[in-house]
Protein backbone atom coordinates (compact mmCIF):
# COMPACT_ATOMS: atom_id res chain seq x y z
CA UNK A 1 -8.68 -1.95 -12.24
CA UNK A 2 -9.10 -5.53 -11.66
CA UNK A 3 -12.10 -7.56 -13.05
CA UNK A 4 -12.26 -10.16 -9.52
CA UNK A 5 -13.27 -9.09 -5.86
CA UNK A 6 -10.01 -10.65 -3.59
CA UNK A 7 -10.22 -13.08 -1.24
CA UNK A 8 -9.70 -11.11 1.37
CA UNK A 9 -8.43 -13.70 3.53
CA UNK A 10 -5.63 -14.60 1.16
CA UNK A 11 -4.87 -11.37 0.68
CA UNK A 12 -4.44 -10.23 4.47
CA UNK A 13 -2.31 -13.12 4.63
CA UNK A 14 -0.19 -12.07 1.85
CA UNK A 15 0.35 -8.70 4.03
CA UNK A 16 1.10 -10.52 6.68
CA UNK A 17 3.51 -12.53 4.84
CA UNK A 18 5.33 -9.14 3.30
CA UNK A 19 5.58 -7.72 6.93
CA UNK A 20 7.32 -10.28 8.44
CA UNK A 21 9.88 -10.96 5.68
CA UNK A 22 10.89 -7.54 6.52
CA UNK A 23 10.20 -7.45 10.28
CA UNK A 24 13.12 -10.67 10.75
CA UNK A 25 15.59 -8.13 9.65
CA UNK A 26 14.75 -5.18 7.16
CA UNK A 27 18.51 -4.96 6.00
CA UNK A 28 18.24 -8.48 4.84
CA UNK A 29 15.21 -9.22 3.37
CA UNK A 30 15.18 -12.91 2.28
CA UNK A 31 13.70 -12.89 -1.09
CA UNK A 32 11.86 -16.37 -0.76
CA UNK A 33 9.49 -14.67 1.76
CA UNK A 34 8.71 -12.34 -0.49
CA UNK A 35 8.05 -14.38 -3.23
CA UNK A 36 5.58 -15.98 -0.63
CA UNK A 37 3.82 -13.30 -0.07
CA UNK A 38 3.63 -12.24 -4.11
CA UNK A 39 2.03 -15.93 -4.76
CA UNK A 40 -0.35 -15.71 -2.35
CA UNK A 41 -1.36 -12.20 -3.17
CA UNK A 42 -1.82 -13.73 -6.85
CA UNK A 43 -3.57 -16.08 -5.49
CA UNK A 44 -6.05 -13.51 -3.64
CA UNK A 45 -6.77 -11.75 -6.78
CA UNK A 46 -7.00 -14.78 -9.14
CA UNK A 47 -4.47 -13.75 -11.01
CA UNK A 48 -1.67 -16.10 -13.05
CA UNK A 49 1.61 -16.44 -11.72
CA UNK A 50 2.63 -14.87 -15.03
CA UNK A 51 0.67 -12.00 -14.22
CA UNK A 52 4.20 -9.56 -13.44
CA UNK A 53 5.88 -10.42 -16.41
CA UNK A 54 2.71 -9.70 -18.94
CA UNK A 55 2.32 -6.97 -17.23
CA UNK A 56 5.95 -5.68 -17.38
CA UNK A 57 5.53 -6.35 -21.06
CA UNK A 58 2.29 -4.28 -21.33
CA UNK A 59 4.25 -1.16 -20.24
């Protein structure tokens, strides 16, 4: 699916990142964190911050 091999580091800390913006308090999920964790998870894959929205457009 994607062309790159993750860094697997940066990914695992992406998860990490996800799980604790909705460990604090699943009911309100602060969207910053999660935004965290999507850049960084970009980031593991080498992948643009645009990569979403292309893809959103793709579909």
């Amino acid at each position: 699916m994607l062309d790159s091999v993750p860094d697997p580091t940066l990914a695992a800390k992406s998860c990490c990142q996800l799980i604790n913006a909705y460990l604090s308090d699943p009911e309100h999920v602060d969207w910053d964190d999660v935004q965290k964790a999507l850049d960084t998870a970009l980031k593991a894959f080498d992948l643009p911050p645009t990569y979403i929205e292309e893809a959103n457009q793709r579909t």
